[in-house]
C-alpha atoms as a PDB file:
ATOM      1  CA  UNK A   1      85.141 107.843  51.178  1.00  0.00           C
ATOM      2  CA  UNK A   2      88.327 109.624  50.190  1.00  0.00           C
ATOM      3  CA  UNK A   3      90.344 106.622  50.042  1.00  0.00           C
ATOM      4  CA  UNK A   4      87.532 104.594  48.760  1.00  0.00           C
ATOM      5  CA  UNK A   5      87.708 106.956  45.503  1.00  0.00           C
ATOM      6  CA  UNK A   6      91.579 106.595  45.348  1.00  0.00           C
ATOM      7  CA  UNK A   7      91.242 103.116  45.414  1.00  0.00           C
ATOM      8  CA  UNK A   8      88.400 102.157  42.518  1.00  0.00           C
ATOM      9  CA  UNK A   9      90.375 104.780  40.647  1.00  0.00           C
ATOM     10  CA  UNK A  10      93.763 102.657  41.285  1.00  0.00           C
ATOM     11  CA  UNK A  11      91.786  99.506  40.418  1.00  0.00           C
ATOM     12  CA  UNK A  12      90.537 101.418  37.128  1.00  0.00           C
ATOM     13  CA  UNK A  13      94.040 102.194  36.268  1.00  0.00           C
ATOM     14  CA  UNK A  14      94.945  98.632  36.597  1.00  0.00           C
ATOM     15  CA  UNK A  15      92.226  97.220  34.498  1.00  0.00           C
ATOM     16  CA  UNK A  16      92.505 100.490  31.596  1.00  0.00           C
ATOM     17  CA  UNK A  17      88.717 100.994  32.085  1.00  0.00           C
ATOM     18  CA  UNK A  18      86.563 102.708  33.693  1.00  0.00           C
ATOM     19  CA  UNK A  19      84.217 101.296  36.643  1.00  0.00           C
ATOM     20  CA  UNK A  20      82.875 104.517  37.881  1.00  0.00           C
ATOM     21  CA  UNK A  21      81.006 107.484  36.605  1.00  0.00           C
ATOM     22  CA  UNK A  22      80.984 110.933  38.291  1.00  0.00           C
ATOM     23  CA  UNK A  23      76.782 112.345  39.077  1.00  0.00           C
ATOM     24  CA  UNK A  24      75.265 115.199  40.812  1.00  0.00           C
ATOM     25  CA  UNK A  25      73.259 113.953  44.054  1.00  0.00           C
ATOM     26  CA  UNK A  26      70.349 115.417  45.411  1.00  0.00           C
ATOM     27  CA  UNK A  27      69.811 115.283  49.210  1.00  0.00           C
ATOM     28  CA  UNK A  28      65.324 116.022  49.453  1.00  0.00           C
ATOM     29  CA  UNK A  29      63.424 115.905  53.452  1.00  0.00           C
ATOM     30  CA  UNK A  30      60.388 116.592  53.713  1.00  0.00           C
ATOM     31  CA  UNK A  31      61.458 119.311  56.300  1.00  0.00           C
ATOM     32  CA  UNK A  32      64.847 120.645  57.516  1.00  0.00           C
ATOM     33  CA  UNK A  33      64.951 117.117  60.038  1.00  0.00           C
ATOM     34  CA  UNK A  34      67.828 115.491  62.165  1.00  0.00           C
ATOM     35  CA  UNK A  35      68.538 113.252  59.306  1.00  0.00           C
ATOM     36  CA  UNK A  36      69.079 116.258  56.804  1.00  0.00           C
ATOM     37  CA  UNK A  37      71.359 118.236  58.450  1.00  0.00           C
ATOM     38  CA  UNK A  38      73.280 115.177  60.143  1.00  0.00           C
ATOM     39  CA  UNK A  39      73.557 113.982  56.056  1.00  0.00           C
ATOM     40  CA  UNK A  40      74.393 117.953  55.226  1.00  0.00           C
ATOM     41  CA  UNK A  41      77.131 118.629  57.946  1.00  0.00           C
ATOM     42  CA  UNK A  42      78.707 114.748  57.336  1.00  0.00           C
ATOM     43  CA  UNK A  43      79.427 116.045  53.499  1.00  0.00           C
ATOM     44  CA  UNK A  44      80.712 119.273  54.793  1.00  0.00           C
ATOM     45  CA  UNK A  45      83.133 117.218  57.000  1.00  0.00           C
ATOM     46  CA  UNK A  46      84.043 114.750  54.709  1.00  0.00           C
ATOM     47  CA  UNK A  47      85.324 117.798  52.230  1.00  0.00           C
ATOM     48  CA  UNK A  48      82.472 117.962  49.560  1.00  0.00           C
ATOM     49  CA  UNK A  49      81.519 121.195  48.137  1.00  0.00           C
ATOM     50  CA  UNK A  50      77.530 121.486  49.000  1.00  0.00           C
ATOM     51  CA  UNK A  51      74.680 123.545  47.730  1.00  0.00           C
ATOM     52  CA  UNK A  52      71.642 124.536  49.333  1.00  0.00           C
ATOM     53  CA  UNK A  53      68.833 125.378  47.518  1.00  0.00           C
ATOM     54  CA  UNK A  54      65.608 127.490  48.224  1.00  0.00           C
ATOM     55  CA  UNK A  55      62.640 126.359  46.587  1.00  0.00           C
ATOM     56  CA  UNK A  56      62.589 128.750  43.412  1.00  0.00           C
ATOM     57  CA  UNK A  57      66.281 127.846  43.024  1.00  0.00           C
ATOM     58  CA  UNK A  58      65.085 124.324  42.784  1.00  0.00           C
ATOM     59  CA  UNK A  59      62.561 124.781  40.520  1.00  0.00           C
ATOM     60  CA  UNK A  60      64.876 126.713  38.250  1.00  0.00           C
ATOM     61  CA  UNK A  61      67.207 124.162  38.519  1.00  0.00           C
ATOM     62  CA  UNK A  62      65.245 121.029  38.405  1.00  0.00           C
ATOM     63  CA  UNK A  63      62.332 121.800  36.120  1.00  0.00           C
ATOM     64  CA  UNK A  64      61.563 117.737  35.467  1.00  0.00           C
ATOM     65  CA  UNK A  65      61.342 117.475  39.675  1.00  0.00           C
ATOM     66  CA  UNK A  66      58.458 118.219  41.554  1.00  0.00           C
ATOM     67  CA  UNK A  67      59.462 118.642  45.368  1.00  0.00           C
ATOM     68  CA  UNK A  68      57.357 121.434  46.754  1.00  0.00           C
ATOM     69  CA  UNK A  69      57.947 122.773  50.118  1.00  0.00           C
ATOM     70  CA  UNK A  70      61.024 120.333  50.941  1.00  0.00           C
ATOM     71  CA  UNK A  71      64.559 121.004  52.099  1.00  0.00           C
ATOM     72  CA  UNK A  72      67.115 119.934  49.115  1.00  0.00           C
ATOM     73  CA  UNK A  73      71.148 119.935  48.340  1.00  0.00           C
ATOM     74  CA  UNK A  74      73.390 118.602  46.180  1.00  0.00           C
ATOM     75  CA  UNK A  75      76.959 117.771  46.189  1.00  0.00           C
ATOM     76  CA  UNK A  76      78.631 115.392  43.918  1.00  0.00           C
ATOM     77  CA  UNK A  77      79.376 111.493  43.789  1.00  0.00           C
ATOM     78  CA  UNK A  78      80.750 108.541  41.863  1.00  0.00           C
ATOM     79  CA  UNK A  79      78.419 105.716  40.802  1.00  0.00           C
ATOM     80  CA  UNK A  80      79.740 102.411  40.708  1.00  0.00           C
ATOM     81  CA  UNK A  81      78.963  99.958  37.281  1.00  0.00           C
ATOM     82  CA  UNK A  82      78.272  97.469  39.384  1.00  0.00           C
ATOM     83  CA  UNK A  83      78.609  94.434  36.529  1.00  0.00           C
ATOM     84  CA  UNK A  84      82.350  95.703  35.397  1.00  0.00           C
ATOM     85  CA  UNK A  85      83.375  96.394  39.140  1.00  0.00           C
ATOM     86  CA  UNK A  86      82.546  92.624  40.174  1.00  0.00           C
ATOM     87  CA  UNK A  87      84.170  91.280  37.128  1.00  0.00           C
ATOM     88  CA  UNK A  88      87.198  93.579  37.412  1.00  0.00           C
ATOM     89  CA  UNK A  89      88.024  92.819  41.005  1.00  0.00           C
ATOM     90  CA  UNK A  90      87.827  89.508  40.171  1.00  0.00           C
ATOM     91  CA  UNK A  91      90.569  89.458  37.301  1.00  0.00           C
ATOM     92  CA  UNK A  92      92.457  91.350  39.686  1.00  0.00           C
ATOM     93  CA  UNK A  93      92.212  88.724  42.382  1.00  0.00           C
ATOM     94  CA  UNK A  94      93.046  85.840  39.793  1.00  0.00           C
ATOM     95  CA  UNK A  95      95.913  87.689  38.156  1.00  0.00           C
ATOM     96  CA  UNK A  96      97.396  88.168  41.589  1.00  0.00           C
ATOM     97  CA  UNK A  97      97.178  84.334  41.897  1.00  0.00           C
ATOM     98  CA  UNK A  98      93.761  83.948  43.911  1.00  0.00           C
ATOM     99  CA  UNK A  99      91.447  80.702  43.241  1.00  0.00           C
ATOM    100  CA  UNK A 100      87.640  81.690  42.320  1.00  0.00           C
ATOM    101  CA  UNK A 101      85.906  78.572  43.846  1.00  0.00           C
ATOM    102  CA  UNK A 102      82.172  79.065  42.496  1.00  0.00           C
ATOM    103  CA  UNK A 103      79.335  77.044  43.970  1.00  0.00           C
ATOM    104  CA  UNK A 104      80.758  76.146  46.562  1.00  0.00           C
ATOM    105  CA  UNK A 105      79.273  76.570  49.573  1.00  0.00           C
ATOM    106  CA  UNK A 106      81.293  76.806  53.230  1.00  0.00           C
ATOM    107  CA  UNK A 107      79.460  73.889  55.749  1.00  0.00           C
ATOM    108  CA  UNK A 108      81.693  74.936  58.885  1.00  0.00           C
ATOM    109  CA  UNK A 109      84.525  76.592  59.650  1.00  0.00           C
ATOM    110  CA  UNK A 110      86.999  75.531  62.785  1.00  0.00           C
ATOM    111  CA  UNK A 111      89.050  78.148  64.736  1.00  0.00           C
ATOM    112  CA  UNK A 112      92.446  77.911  65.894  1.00  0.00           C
ATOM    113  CA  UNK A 113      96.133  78.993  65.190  1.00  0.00           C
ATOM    114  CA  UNK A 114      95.440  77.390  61.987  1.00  0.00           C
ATOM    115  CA  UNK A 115      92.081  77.937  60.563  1.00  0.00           C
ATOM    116  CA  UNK A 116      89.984  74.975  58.973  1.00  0.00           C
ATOM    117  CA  UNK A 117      87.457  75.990  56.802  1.00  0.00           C
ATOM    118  CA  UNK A 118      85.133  72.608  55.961  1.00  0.00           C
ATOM    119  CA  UNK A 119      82.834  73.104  52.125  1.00  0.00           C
ATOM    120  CA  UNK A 120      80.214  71.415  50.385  1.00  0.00           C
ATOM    121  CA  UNK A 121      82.822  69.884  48.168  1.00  0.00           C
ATOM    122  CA  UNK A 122      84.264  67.739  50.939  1.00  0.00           C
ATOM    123  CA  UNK A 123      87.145  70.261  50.903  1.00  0.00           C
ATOM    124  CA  UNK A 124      89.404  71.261  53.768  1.00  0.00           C
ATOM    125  CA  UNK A 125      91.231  74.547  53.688  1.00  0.00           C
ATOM    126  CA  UNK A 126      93.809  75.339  56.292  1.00  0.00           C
ATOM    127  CA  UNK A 127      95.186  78.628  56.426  1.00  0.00           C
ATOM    128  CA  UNK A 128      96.752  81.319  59.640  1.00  0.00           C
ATOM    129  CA  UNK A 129      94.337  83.901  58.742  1.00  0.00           C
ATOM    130  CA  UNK A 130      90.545  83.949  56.651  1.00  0.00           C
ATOM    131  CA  UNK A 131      88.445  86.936  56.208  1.00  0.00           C
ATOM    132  CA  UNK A 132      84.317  86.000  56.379  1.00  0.00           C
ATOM    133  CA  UNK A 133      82.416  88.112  54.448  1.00  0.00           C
ATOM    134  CA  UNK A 134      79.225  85.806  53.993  1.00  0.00           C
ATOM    135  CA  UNK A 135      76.557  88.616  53.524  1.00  0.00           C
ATOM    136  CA  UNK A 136      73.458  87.028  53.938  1.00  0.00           C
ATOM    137  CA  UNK A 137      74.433  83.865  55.318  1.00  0.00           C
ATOM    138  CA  UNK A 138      76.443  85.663  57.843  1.00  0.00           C
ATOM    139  CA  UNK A 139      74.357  84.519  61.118  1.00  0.00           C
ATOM    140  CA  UNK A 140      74.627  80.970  59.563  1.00  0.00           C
ATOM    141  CA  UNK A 141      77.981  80.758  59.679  1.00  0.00           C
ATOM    142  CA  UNK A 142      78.912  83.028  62.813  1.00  0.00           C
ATOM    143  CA  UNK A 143      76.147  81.284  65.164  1.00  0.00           C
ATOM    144  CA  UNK A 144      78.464  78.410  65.448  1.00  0.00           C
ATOM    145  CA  UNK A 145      81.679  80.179  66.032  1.00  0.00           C
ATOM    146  CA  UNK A 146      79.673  82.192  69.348  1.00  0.00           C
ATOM    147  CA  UNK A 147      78.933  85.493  67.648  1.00  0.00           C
ATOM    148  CA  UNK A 148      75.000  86.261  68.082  1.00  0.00           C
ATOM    149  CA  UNK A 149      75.001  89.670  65.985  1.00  0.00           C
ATOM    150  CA  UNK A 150      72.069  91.404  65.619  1.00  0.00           C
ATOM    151  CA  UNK A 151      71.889  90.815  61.955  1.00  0.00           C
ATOM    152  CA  UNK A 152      68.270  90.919  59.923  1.00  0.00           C
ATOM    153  CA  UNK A 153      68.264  89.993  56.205  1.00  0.00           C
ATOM    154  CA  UNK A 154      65.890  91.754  53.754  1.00  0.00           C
ATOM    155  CA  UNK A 155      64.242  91.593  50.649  1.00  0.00           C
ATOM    156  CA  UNK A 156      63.507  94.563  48.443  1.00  0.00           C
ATOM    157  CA  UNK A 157      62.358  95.790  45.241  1.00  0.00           C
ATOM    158  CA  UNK A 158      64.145  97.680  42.775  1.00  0.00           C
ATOM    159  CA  UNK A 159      62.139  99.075  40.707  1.00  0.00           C
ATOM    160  CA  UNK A 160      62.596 100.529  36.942  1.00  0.00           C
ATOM    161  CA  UNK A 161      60.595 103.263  35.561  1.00  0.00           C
ATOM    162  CA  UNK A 162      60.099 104.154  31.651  1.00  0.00           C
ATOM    163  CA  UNK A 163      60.706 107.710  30.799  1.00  0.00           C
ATOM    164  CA  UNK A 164      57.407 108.594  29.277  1.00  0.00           C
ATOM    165  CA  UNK A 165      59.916 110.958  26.294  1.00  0.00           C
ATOM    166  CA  UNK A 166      63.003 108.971  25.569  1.00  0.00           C
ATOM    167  CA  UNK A 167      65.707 111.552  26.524  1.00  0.00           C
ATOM    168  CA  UNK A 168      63.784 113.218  28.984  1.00  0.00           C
ATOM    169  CA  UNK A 169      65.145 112.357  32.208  1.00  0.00           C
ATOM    170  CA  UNK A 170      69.130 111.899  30.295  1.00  0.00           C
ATOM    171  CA  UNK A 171      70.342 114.680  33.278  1.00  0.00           C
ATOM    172  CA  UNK A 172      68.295 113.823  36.588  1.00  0.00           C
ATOM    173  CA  UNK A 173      70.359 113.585  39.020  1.00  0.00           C
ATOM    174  CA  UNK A 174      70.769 110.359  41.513  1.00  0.00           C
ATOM    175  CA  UNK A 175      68.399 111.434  44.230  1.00  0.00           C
ATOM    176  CA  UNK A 176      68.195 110.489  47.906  1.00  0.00           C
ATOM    177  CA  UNK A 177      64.901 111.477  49.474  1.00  0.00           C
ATOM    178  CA  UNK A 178      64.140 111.192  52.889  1.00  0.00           C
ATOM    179  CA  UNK A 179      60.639 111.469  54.537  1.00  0.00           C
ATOM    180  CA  UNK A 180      59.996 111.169  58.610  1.00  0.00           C
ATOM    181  CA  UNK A 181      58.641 108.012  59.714  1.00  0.00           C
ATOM    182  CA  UNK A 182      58.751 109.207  63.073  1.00  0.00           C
ATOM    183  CA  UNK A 183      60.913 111.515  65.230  1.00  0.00           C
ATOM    184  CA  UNK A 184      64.057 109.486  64.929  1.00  0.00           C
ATOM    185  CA  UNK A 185      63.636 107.025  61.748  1.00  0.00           C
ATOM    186  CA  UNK A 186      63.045 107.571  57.850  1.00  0.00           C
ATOM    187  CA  UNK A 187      61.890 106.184  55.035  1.00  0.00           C
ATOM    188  CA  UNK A 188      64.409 106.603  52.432  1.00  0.00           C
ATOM    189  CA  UNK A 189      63.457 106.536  48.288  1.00  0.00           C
ATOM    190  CA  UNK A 190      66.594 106.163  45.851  1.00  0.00           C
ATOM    191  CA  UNK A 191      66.729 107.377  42.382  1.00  0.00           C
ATOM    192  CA  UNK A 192      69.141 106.459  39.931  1.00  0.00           C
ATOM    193  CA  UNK A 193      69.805 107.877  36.732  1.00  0.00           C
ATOM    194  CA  UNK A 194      68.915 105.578  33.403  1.00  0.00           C
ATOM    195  CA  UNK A 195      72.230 103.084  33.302  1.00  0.00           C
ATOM    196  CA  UNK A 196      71.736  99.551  33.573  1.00  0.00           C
ATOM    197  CA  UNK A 197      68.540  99.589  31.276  1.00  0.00           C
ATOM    198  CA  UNK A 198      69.058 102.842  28.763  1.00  0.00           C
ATOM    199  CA  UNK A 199      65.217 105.161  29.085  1.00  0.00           C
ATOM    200  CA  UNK A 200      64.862 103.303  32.580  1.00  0.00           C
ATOM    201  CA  UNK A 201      65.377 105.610  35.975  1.00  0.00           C
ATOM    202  CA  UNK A 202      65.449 103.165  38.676  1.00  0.00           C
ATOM    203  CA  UNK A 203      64.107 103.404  42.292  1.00  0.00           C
ATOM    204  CA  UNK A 204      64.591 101.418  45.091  1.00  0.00           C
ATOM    205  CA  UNK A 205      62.632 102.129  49.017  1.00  0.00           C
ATOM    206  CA  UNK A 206      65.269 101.828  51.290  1.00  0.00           C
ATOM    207  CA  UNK A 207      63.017 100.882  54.780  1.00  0.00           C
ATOM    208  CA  UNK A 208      63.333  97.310  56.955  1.00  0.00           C
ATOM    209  CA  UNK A 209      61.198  95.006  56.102  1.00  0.00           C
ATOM    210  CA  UNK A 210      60.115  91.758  54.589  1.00  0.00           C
ATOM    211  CA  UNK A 211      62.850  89.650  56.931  1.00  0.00           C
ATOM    212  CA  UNK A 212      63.253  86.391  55.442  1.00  0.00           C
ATOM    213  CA  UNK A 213      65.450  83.405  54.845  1.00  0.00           C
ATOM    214  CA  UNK A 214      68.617  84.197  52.849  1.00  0.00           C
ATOM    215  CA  UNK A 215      68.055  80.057  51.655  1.00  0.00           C
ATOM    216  CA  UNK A 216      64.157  80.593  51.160  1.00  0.00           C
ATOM    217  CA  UNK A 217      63.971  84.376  50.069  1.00  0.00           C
ATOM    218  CA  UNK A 218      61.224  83.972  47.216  1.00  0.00           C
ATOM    219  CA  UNK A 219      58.650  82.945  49.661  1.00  0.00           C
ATOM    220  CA  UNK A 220      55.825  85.592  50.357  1.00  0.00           C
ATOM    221  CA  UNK A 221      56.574  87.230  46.905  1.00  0.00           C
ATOM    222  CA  UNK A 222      52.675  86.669  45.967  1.00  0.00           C
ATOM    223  CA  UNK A 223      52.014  88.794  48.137  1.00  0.00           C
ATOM    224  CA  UNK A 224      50.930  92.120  47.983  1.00  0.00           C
ATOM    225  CA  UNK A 225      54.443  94.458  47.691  1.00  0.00           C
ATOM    226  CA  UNK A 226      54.228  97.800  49.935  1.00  0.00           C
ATOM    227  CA  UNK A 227      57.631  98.971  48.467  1.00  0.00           C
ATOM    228  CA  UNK A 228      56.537  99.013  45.118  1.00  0.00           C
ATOM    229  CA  UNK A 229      53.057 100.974  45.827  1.00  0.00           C
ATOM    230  CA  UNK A 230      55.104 103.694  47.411  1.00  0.00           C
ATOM    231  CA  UNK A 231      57.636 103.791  44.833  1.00  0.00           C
ATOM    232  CA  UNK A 232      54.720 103.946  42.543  1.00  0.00           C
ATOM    233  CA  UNK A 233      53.453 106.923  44.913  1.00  0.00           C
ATOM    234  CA  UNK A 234      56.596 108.588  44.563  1.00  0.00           C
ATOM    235  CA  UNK A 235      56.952 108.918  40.731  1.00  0.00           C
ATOM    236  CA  UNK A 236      53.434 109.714  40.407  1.00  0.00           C
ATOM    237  CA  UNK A 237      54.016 113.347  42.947  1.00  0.00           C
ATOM    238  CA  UNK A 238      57.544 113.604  42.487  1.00  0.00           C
ATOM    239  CA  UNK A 239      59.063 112.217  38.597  1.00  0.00           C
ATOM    240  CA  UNK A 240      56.039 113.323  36.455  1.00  0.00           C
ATOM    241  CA  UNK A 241      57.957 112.653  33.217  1.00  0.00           C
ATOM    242  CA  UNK A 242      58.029 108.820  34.291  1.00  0.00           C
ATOM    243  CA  UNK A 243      55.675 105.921  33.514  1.00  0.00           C
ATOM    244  CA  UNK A 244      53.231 105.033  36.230  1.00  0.00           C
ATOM    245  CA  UNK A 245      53.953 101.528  36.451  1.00  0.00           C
ATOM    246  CA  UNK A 246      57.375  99.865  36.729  1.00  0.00           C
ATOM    247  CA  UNK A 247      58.710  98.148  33.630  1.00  0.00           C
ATOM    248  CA  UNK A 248      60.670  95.948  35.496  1.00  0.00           C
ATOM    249  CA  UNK A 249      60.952  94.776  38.572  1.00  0.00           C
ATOM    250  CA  UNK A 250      63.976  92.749  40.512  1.00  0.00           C
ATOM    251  CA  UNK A 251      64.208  91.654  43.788  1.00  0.00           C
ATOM    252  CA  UNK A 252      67.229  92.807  45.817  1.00  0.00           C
ATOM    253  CA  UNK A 253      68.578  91.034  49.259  1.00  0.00           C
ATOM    254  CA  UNK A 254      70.766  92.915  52.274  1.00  0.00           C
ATOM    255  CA  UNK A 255      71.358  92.446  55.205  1.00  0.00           C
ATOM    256  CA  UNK A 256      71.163  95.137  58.158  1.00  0.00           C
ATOM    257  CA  UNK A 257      71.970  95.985  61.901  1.00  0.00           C
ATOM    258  CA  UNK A 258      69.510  97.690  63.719  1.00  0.00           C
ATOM    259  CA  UNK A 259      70.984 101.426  63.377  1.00  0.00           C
ATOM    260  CA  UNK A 260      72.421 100.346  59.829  1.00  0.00           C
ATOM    261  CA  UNK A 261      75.897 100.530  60.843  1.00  0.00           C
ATOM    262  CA  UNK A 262      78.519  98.402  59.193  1.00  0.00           C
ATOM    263  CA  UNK A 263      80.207  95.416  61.456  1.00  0.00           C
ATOM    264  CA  UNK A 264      83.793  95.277  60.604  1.00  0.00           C
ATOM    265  CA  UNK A 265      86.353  93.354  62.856  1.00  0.00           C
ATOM    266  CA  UNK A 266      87.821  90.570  64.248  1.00  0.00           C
ATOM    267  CA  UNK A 267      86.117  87.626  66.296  1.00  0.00           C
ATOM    268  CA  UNK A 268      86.867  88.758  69.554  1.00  0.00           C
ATOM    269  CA  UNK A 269      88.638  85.279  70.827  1.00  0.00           C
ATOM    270  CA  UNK A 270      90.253  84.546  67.556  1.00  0.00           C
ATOM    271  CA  UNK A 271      91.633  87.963  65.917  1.00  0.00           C
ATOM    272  CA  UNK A 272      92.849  85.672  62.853  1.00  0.00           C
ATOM    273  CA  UNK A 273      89.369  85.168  61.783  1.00  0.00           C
ATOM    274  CA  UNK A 274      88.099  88.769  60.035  1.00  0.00           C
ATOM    275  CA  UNK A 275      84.584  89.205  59.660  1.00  0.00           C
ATOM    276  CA  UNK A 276      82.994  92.006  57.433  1.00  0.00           C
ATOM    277  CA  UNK A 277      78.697  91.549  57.853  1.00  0.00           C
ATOM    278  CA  UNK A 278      75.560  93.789  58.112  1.00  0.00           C
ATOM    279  CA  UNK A 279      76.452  96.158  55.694  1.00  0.00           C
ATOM    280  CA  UNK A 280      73.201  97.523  55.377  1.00  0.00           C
ATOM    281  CA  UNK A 281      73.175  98.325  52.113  1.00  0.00           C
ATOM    282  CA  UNK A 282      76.401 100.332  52.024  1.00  0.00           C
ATOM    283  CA  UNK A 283      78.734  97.636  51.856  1.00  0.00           C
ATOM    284  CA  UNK A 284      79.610  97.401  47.740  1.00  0.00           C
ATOM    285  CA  UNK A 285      80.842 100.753  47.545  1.00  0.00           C
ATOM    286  CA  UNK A 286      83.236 100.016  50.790  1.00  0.00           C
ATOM    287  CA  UNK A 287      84.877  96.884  49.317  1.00  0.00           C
ATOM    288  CA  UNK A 288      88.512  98.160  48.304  1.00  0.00           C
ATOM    289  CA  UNK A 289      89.100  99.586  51.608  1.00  0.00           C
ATOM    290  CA  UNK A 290      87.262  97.071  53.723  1.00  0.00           C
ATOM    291  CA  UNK A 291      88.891  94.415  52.141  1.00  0.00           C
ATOM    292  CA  UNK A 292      92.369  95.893  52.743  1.00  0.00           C
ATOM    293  CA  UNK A 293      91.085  96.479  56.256  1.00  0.00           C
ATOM    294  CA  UNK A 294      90.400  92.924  56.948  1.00  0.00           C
ATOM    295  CA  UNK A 295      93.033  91.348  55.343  1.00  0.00           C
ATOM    296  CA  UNK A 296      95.091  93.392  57.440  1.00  0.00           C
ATOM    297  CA  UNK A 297      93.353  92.068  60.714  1.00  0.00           C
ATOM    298  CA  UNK A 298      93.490  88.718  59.106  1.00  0.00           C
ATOM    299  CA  UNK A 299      97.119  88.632  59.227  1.00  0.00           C
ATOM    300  CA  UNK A 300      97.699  90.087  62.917  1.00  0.00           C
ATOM    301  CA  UNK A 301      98.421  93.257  61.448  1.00  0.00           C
ATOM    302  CA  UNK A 302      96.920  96.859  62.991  1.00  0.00           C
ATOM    303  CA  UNK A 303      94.619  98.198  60.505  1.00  0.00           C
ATOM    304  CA  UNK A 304      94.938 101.013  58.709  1.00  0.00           C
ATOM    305  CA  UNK A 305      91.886 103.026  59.568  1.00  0.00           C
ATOM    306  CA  UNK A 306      90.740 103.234  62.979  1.00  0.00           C
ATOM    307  CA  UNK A 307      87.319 100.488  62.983  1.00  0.00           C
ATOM    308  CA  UNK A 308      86.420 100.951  66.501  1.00  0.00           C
ATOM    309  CA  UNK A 309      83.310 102.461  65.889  1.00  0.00           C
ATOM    310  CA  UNK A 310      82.244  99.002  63.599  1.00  0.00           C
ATOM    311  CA  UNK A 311      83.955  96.579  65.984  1.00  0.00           C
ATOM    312  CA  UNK A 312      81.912  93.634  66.829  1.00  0.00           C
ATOM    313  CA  UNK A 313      82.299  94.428  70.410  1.00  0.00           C
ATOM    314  CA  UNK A 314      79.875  97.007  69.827  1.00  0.00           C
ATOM    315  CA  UNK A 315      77.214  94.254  68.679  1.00  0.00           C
ATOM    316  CA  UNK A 316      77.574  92.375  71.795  1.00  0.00           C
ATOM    317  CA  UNK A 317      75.824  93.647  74.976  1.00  0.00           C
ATOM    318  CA  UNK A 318      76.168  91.216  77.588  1.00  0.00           C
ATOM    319  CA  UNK A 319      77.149  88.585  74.913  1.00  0.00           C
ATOM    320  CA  UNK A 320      80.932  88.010  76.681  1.00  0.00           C
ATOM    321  CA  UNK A 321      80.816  85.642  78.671  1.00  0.00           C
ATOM    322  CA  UNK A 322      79.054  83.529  76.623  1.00  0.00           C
ATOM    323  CA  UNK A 323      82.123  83.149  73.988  1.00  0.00           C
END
């Protein structure tokens, strides 16, 4: 995340704006868990200044939060405008001579010392080196090239709360709150502070579920929505000075690997084909670096961070000798 911070801040420069916006962040378990203290001593690591707090501390601090008897911290972070980010990178790409090609979707793609990707268009683009980053569709279009990656694609809710006094909430922090499923998963609630939608906090229930069809992702929405009741469960014990019902909803797709780590690397019988997929929700916020990181592999270059650890070797168990 170091670099990741250098590099929106380059891109900022470049563009004369700003993109991101610095927050405090508020790490809440239900109990001093494996998740907790793995999320605690990974900040540590990573060089961020933490703070623990005891539960009078809290209370003193956050008067407008109602967390009794959990484990908290905070340490500080950078929220992304995710609008001006998009649109930025984009300018960036086109001043620096890149096509945007809209709409058009890819059909097939054909590997080889020259790669041929084939698009709704009727197109044909030929090129040494191509980077796939096809988020939801990523199964779609890797099935056919021999990658089988454990890759599930999910619908959420985010969800978008009225403060019940405008200016109320202004200071809440973005909060991360964790409660045990069971002894090794969590259910995960993220709160934003108001941004996209001034006097709305926004929430989003960060659990797998609701797998569907990237092509036919509306279907089942008449149905009854778990993620919003517990959202709505959540602001009710834990946000007091928020509405009880959302006053908007959106639906939000990802797409995840089983333990939620990123897949970043090459296909392992043609390293000029770079694929970036199951980001699990994580992946916006990595897009300066894993972009350089790919378009390194891309071009038969070493990267420039070590991605063993997200290599799609690791996706593959017994999966060889069928490529």
């Amino acid at each position: 995340m170091p670099e990741q911070h250098q590099m929106w801040s380059q891109l900022e420069k470049e563009l004369s704006t700003s993109l991101t916006h610095e927050a405090p962040c508020l790490i809440i378990t239900t109990s001093r868990n494996k998740w907790y203290t793995s999320t605690l001593n990974g900040a540590k690591l990573a060089g961020y200044p933490c703070t623990e707090f005891s539960q009078d501390q809290f209370r003193e601090n956050y008067t407008e939060l109602n967390f009794p008897g959990c484990c908290a911290f905070r340490h500080d972070l950078r929220i992304i405008d995710a609008h001006k980010a998009v649109q930025g990178l984009q300018n960036q790409f086109v001043k620096n001579g890149g096509t945007l090609l809209d709409g058009e979707k890819v059909m097939k793609i054909d590997p080889g010392k020259l790669v041929t990707v084939h698009t709704s268009n009727g197109h044909q683009f030929k090129a040494k080196g191509v980077v796939l980053t096809a988020g939801l569709w990523a199964s779609k279009l890797l099935k056919p090239l021999g990658l089988d990656l454990p890759l599930k694609t999910w619908r959420v809710n985010v969800c978008y709360f009225s403060e019940k006094k405008p200016g109320s909430l202004k200071n809440m922090p973005f909060i991360w709150y964790a409660s045990e499923l069971d002894t090794e998963s969590y259910s995960r609630i993220v709160a934003f502070p108001s941004r996209e939608y001034p006097g709305l906090v926004k929430l989003n229930y960060h659990v797998l579920w609701n797998e569907v069809d990237p092509d036919c992702r509306d279907k089942g929405m008449g149905m009854r929505q778990v993620d919003i009741e517990e959202m709505k469960k959540f602001v009710r014990s834990h946000i007091p000075g928020l509405e009880r019902e959302p006053a908007i909803v959106e639906p939000c797709m990802y797409t995840c690997t089983p333990n939620e780590t990123p897949i970043i690397g090459s296909h392992p019988l043609h390293p000029n084909i770079a694929i970036a997929c199951g980001m699990s929700g994580s992946g916006f916020k990595m897009a300066p670096l894993a972009g350089k990181v790919l378009g390194e592999m891309a071009m038969g270059n070493p990267p420039s961070f070590d991605t063993s650890l997200l290599g799609i070797d690791n996706f593959l168990p017994g999966q060889k000798s069928k490529l």
